[in-house]
N, C-alpha and C. Protein backbone atom coordinates (compact mmCIF):
# COMPACT_ATOMS: atom_id res chain seq x y z
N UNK A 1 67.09 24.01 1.13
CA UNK A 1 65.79 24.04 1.75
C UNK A 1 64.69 23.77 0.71
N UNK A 2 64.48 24.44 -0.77
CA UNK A 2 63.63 24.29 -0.97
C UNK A 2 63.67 22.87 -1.98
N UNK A 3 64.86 22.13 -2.09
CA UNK A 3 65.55 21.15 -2.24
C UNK A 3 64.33 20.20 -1.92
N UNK A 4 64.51 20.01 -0.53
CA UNK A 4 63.89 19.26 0.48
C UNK A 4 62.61 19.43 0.09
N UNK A 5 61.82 20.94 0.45
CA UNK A 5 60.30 20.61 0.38
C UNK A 5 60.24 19.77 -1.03
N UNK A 6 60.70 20.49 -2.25
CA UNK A 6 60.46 19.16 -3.30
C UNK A 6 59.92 17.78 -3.30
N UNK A 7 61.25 17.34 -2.76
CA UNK A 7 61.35 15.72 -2.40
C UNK A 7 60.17 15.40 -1.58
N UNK A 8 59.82 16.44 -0.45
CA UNK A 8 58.67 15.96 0.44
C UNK A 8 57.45 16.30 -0.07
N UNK A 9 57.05 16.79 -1.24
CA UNK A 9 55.89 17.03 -1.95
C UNK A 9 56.01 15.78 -2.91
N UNK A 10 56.80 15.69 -3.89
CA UNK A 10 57.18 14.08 -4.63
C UNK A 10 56.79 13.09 -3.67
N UNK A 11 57.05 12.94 -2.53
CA UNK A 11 57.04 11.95 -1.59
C UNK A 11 55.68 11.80 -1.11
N UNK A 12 55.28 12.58 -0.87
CA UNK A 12 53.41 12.44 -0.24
C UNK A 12 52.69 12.69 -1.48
N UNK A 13 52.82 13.04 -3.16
CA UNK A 13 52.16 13.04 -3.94
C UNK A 13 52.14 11.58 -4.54
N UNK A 14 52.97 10.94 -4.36
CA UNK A 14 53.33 9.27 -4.34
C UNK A 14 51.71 8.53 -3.90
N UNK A 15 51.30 9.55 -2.55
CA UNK A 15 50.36 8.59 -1.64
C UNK A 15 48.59 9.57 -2.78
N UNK A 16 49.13 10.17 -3.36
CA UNK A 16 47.49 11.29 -3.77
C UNK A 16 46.73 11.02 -4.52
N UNK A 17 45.66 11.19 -4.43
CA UNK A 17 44.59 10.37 -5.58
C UNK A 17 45.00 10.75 -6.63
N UNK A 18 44.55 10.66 -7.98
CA UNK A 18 44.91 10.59 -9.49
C UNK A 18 43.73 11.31 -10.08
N UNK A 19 43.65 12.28 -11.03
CA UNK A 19 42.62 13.14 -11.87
C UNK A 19 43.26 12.97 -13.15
N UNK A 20 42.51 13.12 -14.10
CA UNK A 20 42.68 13.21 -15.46
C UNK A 20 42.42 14.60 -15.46
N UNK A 21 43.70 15.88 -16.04
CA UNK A 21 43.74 17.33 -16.21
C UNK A 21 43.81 17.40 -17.76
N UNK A 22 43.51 18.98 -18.06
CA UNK A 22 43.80 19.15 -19.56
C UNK A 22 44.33 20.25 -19.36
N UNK A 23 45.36 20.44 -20.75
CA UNK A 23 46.71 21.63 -20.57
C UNK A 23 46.36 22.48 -21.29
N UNK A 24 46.44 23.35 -20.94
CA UNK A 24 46.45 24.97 -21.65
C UNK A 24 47.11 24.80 -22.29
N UNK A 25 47.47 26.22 -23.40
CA UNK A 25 48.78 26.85 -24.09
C UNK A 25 49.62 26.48 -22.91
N UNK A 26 51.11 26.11 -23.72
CA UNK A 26 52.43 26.24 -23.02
C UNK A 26 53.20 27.23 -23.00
N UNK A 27 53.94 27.89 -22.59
CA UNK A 27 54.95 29.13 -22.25
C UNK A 27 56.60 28.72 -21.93
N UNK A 28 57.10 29.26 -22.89
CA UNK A 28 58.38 29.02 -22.73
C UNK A 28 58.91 30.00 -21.21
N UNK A 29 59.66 29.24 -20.57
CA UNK A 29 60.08 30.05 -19.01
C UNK A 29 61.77 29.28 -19.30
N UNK A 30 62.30 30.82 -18.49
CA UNK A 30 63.94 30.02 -17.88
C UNK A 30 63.81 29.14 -17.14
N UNK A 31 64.22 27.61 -17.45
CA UNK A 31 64.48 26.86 -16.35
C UNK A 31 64.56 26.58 -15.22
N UNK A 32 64.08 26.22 -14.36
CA UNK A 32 63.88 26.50 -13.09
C UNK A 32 65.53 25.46 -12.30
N UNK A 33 66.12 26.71 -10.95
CA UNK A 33 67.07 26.39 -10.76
C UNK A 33 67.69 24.68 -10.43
N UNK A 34 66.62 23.94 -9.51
CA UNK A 34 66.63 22.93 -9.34
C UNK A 34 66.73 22.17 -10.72
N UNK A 35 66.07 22.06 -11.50
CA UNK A 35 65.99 21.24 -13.07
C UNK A 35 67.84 21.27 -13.42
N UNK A 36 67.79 19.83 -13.63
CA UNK A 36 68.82 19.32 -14.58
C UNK A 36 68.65 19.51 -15.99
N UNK A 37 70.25 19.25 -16.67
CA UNK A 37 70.08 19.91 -17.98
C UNK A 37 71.82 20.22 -18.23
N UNK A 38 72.05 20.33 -19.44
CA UNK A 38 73.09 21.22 -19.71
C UNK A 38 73.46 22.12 -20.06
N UNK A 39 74.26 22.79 -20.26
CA UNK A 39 74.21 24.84 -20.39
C UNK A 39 73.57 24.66 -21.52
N UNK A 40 73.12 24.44 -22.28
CA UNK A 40 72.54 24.50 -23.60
C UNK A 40 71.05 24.35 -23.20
N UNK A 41 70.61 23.49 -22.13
CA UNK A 41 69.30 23.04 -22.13
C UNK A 41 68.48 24.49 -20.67
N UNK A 42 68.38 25.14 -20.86
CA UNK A 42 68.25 26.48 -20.20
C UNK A 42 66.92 26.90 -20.45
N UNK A 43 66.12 26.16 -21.10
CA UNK A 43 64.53 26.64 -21.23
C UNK A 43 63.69 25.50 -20.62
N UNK A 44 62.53 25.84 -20.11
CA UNK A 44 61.58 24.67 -19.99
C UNK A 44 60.12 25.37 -20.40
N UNK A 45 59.01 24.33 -21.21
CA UNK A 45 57.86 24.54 -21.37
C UNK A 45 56.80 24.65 -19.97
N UNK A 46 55.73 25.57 -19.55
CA UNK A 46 55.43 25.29 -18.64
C UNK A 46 54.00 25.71 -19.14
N UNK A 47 52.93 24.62 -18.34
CA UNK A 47 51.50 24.60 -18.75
C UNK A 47 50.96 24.38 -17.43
N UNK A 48 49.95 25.74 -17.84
CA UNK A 48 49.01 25.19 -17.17
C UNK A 48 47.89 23.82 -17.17
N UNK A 49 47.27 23.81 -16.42
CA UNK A 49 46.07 22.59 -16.43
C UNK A 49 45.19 22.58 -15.53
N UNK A 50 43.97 22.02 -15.53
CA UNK A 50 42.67 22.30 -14.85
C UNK A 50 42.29 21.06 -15.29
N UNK A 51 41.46 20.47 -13.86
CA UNK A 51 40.56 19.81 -13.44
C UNK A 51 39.78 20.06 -12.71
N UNK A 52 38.79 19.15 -12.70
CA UNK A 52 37.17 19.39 -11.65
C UNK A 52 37.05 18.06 -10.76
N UNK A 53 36.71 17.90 -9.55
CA UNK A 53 36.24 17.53 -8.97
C UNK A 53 34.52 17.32 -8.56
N UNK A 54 34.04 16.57 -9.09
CA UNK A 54 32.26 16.40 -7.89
C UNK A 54 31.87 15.91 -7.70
N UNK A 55 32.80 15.02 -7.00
CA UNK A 55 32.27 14.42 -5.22
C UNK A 55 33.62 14.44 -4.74
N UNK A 56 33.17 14.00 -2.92
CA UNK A 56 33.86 14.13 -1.79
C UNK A 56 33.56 15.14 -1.03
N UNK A 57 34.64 15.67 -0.44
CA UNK A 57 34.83 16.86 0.25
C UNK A 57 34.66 18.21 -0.03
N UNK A 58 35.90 18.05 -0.91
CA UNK A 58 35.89 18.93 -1.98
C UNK A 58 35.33 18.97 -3.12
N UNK A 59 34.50 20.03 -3.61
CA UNK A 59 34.33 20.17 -5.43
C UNK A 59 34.70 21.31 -5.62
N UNK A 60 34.63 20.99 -7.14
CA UNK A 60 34.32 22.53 -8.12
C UNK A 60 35.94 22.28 -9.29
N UNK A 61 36.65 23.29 -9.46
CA UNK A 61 37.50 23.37 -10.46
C UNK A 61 38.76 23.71 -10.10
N UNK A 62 39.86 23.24 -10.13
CA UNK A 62 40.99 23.29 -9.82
C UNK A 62 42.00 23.65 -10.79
N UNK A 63 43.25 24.10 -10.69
CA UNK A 63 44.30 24.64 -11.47
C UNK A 63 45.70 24.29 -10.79
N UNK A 64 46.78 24.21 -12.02
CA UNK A 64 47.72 24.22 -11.51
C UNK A 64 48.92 24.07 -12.61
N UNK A 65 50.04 24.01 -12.76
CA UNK A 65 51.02 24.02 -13.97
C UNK A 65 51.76 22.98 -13.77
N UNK A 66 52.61 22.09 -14.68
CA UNK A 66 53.54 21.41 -14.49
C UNK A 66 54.23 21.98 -15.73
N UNK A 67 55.81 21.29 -15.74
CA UNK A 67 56.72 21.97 -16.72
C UNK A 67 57.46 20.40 -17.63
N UNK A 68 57.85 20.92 -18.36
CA UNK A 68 58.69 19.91 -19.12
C UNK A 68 60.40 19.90 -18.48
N UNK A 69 60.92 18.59 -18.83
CA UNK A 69 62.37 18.49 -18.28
C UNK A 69 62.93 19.50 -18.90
N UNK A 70 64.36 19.65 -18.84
CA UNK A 70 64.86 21.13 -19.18
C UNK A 70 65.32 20.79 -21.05
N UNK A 71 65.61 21.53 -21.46
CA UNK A 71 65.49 21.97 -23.01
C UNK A 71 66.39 22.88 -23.70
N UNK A 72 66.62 22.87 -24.68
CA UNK A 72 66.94 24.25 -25.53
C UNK A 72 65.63 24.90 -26.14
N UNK A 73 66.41 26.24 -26.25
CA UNK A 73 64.86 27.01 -26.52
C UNK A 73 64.41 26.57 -28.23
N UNK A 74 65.68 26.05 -29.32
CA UNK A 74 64.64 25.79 -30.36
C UNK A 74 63.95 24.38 -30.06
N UNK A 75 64.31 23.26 -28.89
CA UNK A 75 63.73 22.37 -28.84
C UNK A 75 62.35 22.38 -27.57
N UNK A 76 62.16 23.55 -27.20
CA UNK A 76 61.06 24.28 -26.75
C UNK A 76 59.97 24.67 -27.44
N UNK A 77 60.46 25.49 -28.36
CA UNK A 77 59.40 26.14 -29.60
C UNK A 77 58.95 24.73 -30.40
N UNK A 78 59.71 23.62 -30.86
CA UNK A 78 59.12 22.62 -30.99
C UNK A 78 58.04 22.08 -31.15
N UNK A 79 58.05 21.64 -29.55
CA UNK A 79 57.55 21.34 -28.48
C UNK A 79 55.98 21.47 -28.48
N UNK A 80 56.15 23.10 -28.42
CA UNK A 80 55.53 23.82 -28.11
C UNK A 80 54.08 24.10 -29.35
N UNK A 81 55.36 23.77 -30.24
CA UNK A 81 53.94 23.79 -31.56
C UNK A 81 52.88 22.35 -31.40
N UNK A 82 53.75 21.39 -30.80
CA UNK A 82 53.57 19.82 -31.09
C UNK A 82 52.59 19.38 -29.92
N UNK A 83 52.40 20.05 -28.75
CA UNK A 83 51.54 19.55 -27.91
C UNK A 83 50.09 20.59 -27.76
N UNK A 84 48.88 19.76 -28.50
CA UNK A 84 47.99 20.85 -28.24
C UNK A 84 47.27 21.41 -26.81
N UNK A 85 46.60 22.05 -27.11
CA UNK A 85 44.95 22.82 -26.07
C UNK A 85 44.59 21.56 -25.39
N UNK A 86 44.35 21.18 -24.71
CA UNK A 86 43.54 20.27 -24.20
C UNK A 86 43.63 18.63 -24.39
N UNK A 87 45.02 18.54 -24.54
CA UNK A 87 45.83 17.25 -24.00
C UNK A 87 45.98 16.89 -22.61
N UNK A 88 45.30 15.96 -22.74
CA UNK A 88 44.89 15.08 -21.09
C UNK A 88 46.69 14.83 -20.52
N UNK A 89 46.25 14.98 -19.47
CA UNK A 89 47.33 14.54 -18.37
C UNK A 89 46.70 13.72 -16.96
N UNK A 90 47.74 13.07 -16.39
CA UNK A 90 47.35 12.58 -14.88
C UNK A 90 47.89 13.31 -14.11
N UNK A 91 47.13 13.82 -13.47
CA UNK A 91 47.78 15.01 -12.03
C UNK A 91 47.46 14.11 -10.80
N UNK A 92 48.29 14.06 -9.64
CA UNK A 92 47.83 13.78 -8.48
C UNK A 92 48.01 14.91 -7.96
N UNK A 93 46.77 15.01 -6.87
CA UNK A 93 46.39 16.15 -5.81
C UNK A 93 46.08 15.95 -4.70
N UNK A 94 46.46 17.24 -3.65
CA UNK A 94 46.20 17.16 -2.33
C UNK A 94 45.20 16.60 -2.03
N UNK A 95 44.65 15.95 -1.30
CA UNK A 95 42.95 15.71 -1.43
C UNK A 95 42.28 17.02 -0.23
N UNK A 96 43.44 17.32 0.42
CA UNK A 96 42.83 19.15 1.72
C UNK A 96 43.27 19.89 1.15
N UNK A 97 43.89 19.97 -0.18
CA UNK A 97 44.26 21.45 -0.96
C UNK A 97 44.12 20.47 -2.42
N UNK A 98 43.10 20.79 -3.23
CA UNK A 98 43.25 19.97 -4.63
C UNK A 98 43.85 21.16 -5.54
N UNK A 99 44.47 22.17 -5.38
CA UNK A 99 44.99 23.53 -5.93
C UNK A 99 46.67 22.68 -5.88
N UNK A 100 47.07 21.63 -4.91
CA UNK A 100 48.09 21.59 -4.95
C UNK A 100 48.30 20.17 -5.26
N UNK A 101 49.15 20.21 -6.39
CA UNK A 101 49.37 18.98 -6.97
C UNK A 101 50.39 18.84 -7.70
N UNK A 102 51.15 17.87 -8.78
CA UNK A 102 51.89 17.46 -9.55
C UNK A 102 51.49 16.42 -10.23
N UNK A 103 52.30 16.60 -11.53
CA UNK A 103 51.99 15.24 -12.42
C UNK A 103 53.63 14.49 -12.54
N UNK A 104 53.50 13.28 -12.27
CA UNK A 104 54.35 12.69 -12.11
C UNK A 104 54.57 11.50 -13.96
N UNK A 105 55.64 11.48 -13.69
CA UNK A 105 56.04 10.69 -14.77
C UNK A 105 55.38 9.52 -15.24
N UNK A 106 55.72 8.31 -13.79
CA UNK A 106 55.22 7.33 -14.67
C UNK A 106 53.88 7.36 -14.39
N UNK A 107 53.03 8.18 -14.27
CA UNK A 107 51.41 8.19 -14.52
C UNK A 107 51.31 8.84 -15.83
N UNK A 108 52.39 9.30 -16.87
CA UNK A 108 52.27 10.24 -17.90
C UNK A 108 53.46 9.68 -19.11
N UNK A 109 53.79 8.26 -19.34
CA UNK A 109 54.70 7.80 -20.17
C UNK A 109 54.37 8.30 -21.39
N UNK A 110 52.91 8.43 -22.02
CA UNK A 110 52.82 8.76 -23.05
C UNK A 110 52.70 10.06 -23.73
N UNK A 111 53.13 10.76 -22.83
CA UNK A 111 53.00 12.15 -22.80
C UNK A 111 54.41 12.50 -24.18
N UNK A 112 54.11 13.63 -25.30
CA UNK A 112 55.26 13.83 -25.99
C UNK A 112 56.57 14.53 -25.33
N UNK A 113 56.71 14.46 -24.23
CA UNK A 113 57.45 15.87 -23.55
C UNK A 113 58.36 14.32 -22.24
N UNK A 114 59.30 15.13 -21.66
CA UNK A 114 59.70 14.46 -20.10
C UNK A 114 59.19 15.50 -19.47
N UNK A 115 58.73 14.94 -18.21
CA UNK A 115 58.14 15.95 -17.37
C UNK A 115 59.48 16.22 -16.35
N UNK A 116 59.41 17.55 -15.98
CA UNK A 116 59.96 17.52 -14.61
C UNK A 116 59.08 17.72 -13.40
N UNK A 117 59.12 16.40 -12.51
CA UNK A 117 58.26 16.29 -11.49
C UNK A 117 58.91 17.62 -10.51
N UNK A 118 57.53 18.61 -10.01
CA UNK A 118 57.99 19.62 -9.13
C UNK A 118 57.10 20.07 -8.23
């Protein structure tokens, strides 16, 4: 089930406008069950990020996290030293919920990390 919603959030974030976000500190978290990986790769980085909106519908300031593909935890801590405060990302967002969003890969090739789209 929650398989599915995935795919159907990937799938309509395909169609979502595009923001330029900036990332907080990262946090090492257990892997999330869905994420690929091998028994070794059992950690993922996860950041927050915030953007603003002003114009449209909606304004004001938005939040939300994306994570890195899955990892080992010393290639986490890494990571973690290596990507700063306020490294731009592309998020697409709901445009009737901009709280809900993802950053997808190939809007983020140059990113030091693989993302896992979620």
């Amino acid at each position: 089930m929650r398989r599915r919603r995935r795919e159907q959030k990937l799938a309509a974030a395909s169609h979502w406008p595009i923001v330029e976000a900036k990332l907080l500190k990262g946090v090492l978290v257990d892997k999330d069950e869905l994420a690929e990986g091998t028994l070794a790769q059992d950690r993922q980085l996860e950041f927050p990020y915030y953007f603003s909106l002003e114009s449209g519908a909606v304004t004001g300031i938005f939040s939300g996290y994306l994570r890195s593909a899955s990892c080992s935890e010393g290639e986490a801590r890494r990571l973690e030293k290596q990507v700063m405060e306020g490294t731009t990302v592309m998020v697409r967002y709901n445009p009737e919920n901009p709280d809900e969003g993802c950053a997808l890969m190939r809007d983020n090739a140059r990113l030091l990390f693989q993302l896992w789209e979620a």
